[in-house]
PDB file of N, CA and C in Angstrom:
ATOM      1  N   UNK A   1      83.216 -14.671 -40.660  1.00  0.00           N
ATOM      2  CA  UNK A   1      83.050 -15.897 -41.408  1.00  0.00           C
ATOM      3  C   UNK A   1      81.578 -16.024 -41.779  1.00  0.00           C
ATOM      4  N   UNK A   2      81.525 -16.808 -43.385  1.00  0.00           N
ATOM      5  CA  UNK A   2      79.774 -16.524 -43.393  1.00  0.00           C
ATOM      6  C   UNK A   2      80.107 -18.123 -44.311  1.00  0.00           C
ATOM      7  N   UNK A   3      78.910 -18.836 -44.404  1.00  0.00           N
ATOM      8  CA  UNK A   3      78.546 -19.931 -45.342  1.00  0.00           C
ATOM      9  C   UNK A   3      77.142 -19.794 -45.948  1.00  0.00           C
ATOM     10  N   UNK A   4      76.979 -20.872 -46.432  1.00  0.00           N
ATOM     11  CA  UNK A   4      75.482 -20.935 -47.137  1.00  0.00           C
ATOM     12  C   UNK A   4      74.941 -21.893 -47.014  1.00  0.00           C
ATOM     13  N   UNK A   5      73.651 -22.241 -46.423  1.00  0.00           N
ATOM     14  CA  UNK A   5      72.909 -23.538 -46.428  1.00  0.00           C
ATOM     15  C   UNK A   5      71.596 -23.330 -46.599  1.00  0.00           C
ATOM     16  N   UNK A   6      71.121 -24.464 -47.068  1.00  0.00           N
ATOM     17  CA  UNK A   6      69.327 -24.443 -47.604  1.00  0.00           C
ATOM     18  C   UNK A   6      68.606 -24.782 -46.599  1.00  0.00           C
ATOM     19  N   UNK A   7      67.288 -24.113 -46.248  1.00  0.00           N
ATOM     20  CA  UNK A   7      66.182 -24.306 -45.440  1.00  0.00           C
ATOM     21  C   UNK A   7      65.256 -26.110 -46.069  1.00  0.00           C
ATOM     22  N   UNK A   8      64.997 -26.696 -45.307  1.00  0.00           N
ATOM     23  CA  UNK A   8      64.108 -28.495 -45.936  1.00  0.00           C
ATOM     24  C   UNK A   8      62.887 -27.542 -45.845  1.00  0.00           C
ATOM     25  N   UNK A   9      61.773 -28.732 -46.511  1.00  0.00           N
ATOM     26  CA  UNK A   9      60.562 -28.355 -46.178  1.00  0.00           C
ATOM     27  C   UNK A   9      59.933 -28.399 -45.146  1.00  0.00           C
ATOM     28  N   UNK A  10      60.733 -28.720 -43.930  1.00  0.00           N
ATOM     29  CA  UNK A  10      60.182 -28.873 -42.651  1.00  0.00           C
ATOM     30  C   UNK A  10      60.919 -27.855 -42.028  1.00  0.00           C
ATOM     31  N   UNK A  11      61.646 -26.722 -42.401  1.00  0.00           N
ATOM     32  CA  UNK A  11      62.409 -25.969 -41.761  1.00  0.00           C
ATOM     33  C   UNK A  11      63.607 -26.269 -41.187  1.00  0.00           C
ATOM     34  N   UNK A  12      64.498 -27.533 -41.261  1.00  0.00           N
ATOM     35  CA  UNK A  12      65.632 -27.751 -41.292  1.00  0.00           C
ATOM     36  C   UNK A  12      66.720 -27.102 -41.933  1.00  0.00           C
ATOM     37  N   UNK A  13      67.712 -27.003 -41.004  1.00  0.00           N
ATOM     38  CA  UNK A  13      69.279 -26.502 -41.312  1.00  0.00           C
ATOM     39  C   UNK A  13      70.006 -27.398 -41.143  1.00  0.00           C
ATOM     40  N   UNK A  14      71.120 -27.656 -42.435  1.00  0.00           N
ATOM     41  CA  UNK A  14      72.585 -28.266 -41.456  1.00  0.00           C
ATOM     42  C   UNK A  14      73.610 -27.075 -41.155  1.00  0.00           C
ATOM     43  N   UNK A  15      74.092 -27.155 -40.546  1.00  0.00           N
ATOM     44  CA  UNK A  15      74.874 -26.075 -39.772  1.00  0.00           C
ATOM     45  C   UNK A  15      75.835 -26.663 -40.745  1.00  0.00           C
ATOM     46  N   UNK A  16      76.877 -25.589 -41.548  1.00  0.00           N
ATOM     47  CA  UNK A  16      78.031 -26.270 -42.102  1.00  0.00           C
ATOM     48  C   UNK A  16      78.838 -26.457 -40.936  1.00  0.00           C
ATOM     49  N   UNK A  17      79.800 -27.259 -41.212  1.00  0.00           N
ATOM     50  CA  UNK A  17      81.259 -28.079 -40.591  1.00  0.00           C
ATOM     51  C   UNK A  17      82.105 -26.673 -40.143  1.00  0.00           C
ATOM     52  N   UNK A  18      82.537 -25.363 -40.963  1.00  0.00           N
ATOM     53  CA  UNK A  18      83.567 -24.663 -40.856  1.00  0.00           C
ATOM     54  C   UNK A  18      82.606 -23.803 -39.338  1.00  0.00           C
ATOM     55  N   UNK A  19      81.389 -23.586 -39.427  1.00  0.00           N
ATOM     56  CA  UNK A  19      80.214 -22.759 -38.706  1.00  0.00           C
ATOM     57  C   UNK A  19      80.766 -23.478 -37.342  1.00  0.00           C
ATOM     58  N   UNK A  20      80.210 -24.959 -37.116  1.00  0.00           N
ATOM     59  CA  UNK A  20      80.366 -25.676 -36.680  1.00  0.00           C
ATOM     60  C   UNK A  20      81.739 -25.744 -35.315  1.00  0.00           C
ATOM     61  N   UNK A  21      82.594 -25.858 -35.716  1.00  0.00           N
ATOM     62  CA  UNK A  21      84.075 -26.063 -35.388  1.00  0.00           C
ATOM     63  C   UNK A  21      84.195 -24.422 -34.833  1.00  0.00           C
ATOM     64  N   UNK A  22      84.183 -23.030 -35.995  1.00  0.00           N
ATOM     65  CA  UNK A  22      84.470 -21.955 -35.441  1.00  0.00           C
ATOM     66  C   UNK A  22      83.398 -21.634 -33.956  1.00  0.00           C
ATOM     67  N   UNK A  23      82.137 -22.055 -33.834  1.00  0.00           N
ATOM     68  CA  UNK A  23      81.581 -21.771 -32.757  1.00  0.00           C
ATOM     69  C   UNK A  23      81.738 -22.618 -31.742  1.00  0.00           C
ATOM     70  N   UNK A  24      82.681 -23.936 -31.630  1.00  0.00           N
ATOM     71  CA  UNK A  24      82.756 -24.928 -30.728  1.00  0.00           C
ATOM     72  C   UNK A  24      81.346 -25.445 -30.401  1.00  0.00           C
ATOM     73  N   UNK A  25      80.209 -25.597 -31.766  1.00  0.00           N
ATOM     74  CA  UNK A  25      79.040 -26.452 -31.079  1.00  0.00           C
ATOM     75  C   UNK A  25      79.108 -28.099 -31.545  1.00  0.00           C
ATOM     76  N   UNK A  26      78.700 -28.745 -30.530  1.00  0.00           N
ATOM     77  CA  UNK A  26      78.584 -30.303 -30.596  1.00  0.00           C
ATOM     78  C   UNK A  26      77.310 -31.008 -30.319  1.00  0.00           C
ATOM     79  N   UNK A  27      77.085 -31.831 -30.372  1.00  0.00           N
ATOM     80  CA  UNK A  27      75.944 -32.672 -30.193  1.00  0.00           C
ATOM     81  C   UNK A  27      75.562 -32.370 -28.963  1.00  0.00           C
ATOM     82  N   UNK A  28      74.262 -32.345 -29.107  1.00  0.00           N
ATOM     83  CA  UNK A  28      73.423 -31.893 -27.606  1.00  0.00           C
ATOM     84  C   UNK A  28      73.361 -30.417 -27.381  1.00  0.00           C
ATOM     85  N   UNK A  29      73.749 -29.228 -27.998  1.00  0.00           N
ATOM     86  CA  UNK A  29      73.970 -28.398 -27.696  1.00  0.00           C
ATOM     87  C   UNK A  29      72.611 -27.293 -28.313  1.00  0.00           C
ATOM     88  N   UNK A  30      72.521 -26.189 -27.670  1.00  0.00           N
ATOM     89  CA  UNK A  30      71.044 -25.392 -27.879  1.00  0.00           C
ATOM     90  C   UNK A  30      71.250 -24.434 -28.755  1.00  0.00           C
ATOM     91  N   UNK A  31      71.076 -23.753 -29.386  1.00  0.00           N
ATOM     92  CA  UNK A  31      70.601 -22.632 -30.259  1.00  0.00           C
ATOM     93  C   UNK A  31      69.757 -21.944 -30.003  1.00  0.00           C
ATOM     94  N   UNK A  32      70.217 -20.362 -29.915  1.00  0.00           N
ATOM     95  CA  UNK A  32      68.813 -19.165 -29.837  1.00  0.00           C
ATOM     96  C   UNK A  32      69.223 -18.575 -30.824  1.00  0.00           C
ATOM     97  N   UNK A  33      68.237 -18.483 -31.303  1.00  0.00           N
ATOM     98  CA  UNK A  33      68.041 -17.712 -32.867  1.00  0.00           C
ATOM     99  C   UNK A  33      67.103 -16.648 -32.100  1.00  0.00           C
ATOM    100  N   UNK A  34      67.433 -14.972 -32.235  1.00  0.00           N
ATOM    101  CA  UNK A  34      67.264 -13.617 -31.934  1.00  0.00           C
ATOM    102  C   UNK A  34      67.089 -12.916 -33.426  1.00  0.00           C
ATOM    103  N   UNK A  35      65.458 -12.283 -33.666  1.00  0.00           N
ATOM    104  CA  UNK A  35      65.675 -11.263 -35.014  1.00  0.00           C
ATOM    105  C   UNK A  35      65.762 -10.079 -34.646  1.00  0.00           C
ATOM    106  N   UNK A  36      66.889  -9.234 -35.733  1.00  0.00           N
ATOM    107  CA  UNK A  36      67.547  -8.419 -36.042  1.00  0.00           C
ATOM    108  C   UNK A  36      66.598  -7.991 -36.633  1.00  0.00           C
ATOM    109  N   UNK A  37      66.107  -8.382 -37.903  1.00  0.00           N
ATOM    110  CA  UNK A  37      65.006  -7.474 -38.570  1.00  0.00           C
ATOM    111  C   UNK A  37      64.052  -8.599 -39.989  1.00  0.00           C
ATOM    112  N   UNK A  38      63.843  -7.788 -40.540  1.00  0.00           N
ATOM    113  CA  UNK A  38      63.031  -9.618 -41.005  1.00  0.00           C
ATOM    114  C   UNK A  38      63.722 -10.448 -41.920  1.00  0.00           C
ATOM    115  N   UNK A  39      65.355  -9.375 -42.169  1.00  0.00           N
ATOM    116  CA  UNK A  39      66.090 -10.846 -42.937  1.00  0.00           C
ATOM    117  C   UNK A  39      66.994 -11.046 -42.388  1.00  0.00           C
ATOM    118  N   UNK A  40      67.178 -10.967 -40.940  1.00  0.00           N
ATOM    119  CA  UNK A  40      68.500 -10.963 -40.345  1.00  0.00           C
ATOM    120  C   UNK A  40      68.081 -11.363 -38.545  1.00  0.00           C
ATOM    121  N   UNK A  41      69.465 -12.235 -38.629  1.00  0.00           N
ATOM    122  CA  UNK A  41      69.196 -13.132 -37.043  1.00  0.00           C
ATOM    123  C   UNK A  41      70.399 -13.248 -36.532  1.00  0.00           C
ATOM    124  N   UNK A  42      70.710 -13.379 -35.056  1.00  0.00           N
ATOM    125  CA  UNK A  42      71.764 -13.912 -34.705  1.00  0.00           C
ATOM    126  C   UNK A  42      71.386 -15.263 -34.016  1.00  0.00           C
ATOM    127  N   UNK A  43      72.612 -15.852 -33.545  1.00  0.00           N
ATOM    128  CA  UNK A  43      72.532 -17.042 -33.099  1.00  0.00           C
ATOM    129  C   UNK A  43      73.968 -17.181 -31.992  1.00  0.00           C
ATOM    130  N   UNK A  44      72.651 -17.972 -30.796  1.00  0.00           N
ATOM    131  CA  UNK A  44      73.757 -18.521 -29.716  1.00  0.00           C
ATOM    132  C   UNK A  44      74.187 -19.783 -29.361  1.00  0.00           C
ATOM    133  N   UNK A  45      74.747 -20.025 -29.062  1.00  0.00           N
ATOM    134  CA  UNK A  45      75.052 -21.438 -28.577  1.00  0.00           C
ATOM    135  C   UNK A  45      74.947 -21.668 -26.810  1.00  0.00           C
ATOM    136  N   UNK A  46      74.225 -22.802 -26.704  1.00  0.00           N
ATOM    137  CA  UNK A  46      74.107 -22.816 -24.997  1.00  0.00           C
ATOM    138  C   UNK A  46      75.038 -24.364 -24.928  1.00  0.00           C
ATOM    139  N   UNK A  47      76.023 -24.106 -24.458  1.00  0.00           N
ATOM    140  CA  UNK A  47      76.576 -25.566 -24.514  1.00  0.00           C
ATOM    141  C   UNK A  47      76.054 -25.978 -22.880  1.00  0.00           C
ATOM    142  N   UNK A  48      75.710 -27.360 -23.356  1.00  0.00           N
ATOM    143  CA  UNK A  48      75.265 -28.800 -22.471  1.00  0.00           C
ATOM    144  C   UNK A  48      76.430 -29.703 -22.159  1.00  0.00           C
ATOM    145  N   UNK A  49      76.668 -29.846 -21.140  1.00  0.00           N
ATOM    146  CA  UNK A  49      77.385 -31.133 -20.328  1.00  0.00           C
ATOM    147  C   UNK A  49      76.962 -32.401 -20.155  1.00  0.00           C
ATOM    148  N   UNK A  50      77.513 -33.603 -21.091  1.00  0.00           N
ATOM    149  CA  UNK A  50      76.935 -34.700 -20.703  1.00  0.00           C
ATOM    150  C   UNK A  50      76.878 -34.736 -18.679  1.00  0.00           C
ATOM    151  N   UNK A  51      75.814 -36.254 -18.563  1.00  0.00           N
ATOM    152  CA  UNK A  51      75.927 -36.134 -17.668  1.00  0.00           C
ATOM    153  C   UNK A  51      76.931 -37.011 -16.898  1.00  0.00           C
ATOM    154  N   UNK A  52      77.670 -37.705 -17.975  1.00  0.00           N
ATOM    155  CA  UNK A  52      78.912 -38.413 -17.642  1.00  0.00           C
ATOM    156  C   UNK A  52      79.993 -37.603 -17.308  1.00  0.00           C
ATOM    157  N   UNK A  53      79.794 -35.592 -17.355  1.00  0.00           N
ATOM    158  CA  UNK A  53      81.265 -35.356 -17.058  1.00  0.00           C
ATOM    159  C   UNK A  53      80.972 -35.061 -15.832  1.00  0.00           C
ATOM    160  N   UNK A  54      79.916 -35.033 -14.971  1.00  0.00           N
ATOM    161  CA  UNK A  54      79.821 -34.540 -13.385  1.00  0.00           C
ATOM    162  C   UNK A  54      80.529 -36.072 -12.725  1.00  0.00           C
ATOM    163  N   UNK A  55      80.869 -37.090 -13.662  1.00  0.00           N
ATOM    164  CA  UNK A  55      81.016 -38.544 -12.435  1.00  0.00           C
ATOM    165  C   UNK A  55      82.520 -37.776 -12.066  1.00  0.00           C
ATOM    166  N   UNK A  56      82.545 -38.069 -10.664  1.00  0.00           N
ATOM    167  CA  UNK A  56      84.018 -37.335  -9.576  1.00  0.00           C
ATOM    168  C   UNK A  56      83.756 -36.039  -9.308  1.00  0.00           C
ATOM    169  N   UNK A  57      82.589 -35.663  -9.431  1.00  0.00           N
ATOM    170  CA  UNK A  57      82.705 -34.147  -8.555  1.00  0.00           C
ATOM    171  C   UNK A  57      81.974 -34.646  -7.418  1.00  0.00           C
ATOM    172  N   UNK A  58      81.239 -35.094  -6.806  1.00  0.00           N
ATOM    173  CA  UNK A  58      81.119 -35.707  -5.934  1.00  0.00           C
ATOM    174  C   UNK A  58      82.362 -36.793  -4.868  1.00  0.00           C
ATOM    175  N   UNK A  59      82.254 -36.545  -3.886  1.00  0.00           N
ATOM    176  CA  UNK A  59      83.267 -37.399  -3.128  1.00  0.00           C
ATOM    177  C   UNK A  59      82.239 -38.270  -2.234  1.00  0.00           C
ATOM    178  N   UNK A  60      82.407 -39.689  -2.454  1.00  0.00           N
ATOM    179  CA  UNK A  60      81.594 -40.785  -1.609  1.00  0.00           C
ATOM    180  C   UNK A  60      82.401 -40.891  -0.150  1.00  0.00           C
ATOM    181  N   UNK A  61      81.079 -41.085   0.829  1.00  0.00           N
ATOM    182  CA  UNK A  61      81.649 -40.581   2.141  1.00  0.00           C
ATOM    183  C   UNK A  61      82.090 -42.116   2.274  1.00  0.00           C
ATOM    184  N   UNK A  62      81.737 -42.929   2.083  1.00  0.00           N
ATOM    185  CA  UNK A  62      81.699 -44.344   2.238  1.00  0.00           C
ATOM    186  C   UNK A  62      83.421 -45.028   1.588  1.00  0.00           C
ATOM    187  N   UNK A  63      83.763 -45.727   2.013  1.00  0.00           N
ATOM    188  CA  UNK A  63      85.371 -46.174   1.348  1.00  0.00           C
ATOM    189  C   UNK A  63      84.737 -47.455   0.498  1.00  0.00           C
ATOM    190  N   UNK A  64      84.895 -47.598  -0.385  1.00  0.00           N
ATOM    191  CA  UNK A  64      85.395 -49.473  -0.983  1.00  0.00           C
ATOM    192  C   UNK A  64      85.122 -50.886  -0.450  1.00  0.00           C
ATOM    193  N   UNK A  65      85.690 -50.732   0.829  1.00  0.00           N
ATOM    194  CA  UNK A  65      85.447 -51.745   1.939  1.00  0.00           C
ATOM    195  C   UNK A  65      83.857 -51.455   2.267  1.00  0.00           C
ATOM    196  N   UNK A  66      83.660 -50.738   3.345  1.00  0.00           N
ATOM    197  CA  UNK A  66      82.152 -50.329   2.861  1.00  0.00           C
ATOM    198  C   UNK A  66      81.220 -50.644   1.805  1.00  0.00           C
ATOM    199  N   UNK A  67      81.660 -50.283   0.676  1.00  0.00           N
ATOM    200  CA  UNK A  67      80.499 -50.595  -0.213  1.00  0.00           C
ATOM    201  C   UNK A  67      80.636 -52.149  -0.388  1.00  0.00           C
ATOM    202  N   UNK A  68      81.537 -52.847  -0.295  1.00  0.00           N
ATOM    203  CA  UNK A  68      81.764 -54.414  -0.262  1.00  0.00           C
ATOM    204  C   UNK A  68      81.039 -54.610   0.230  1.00  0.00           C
ATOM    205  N   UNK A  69      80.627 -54.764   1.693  1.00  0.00           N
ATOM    206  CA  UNK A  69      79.680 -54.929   2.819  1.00  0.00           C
ATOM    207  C   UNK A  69      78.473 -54.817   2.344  1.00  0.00           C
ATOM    208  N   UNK A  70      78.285 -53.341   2.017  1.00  0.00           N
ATOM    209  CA  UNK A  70      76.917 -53.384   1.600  1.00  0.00           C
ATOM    210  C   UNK A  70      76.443 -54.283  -0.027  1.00  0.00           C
ATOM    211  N   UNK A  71      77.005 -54.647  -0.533  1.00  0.00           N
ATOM    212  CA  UNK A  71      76.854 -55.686  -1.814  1.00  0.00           C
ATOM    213  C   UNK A  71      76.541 -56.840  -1.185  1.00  0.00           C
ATOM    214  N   UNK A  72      77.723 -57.232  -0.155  1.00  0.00           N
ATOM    215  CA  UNK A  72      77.492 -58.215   0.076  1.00  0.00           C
ATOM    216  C   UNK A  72      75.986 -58.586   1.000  1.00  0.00           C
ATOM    217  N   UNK A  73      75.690 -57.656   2.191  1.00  0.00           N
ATOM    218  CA  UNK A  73      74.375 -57.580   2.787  1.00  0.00           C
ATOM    219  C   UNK A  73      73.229 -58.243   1.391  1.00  0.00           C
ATOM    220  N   UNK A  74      73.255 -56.603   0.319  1.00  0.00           N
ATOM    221  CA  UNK A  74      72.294 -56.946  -0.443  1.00  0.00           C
ATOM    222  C   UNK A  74      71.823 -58.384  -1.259  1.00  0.00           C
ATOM    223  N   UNK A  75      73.557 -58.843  -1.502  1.00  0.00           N
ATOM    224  CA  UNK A  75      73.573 -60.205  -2.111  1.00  0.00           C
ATOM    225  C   UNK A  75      72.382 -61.106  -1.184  1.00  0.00           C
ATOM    226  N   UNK A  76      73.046 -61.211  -0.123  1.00  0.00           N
ATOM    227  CA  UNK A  76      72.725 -62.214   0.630  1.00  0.00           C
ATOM    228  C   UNK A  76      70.601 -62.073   1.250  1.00  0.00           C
ATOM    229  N   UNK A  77      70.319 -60.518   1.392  1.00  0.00           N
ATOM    230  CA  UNK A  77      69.299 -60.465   1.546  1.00  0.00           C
ATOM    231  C   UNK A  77      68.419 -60.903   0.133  1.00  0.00           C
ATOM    232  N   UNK A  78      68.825 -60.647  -1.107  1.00  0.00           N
ATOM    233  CA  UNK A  78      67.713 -61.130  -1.920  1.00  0.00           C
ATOM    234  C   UNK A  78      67.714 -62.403  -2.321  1.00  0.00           C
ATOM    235  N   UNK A  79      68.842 -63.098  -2.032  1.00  0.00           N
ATOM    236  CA  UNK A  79      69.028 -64.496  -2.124  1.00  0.00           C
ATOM    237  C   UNK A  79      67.818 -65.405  -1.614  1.00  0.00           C
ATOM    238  N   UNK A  80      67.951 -64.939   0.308  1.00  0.00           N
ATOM    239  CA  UNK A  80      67.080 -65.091   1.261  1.00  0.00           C
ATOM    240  C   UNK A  80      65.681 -64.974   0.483  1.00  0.00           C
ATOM    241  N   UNK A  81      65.473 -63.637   0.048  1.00  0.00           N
ATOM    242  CA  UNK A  81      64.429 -63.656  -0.796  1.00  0.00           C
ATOM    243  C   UNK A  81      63.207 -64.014  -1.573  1.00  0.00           C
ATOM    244  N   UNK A  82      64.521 -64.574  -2.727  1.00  0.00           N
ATOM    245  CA  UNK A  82      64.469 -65.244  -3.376  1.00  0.00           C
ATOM    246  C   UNK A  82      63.791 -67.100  -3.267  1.00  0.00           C
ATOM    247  N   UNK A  83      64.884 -67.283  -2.086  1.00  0.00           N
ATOM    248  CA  UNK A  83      64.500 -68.555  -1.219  1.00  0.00           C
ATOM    249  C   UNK A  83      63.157 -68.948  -0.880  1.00  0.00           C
ATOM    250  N   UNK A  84      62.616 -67.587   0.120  1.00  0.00           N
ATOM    251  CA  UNK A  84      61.942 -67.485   0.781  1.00  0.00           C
ATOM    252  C   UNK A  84      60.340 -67.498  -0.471  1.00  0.00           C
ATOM    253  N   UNK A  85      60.414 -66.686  -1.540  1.00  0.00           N
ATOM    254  CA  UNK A  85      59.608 -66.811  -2.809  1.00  0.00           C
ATOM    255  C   UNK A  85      59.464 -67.937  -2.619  1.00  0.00           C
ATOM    256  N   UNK A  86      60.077 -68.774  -3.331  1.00  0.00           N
ATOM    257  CA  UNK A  86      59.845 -70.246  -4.114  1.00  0.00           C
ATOM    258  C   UNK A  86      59.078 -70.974  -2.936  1.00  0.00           C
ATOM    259  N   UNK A  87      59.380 -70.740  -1.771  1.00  0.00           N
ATOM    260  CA  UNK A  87      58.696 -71.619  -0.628  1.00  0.00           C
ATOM    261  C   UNK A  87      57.198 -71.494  -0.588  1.00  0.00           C
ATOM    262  N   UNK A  88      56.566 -70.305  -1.355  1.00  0.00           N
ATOM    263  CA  UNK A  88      55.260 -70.036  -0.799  1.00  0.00           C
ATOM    264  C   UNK A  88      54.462 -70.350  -1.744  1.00  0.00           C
TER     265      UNK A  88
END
C-alpha cells in the first residue's frame, strides 16, 4: 500500500487515514523514521498505552470497608483541622 502527502514548511506530515488504519496507529503513538538511502525511509510505530488501561492490574490489599474507615478518619481529622485553624 503506498499514498501521497505534502511536507508544511515546518516539516509536517499528515499521515493519510488508509496509512493510518492499515498500521493500527492512534493518538499518542511514536514513529521511527530509519534511512534507507537519501530518498527512501522506513517507518515504525511504537504503540503507547494510555495510562487509564493499567486501572485493575493492580489488586488493592485493602477491602471497601477499609477504605470507608480510612475516608472517614481523614474526614474527621481535617475537619479537626480545620477547627483547630480558625481558633488561632
Amino acid at each position: 500500500m503506498s499514498a501521497k502527502t505534502k511536507i508544511t514548511s515546518k516539516g509536517q506530515v499528515t499521515i493519510p487515514n488508509e496509512i493510518r488504519k492499515a498500521m493500527n496507529m492512534e493518538e499518542g503513538d511514536y514513529l521511527i523514521f530509519e534511512t534507507k538511502s537519501e530518498y527512501e525511509a522506513t517507518v515504525k510505530v511504537i504503540k503507547t498505552k494510555p495510562l487509564s488501561s493499567l486501572l485493575g492490574a493492580l489488586q488493592s490489599p485493602a477491602n471497601s470497608t477499609e477504605f470507608a474507615e480510612i475516608r472517614k478518619t481523614a474526614r474527621s481529622y481535617l475537619a479537626d483541622h480545620k477547627t483547630n485553624a480558625k481558633k488561632v
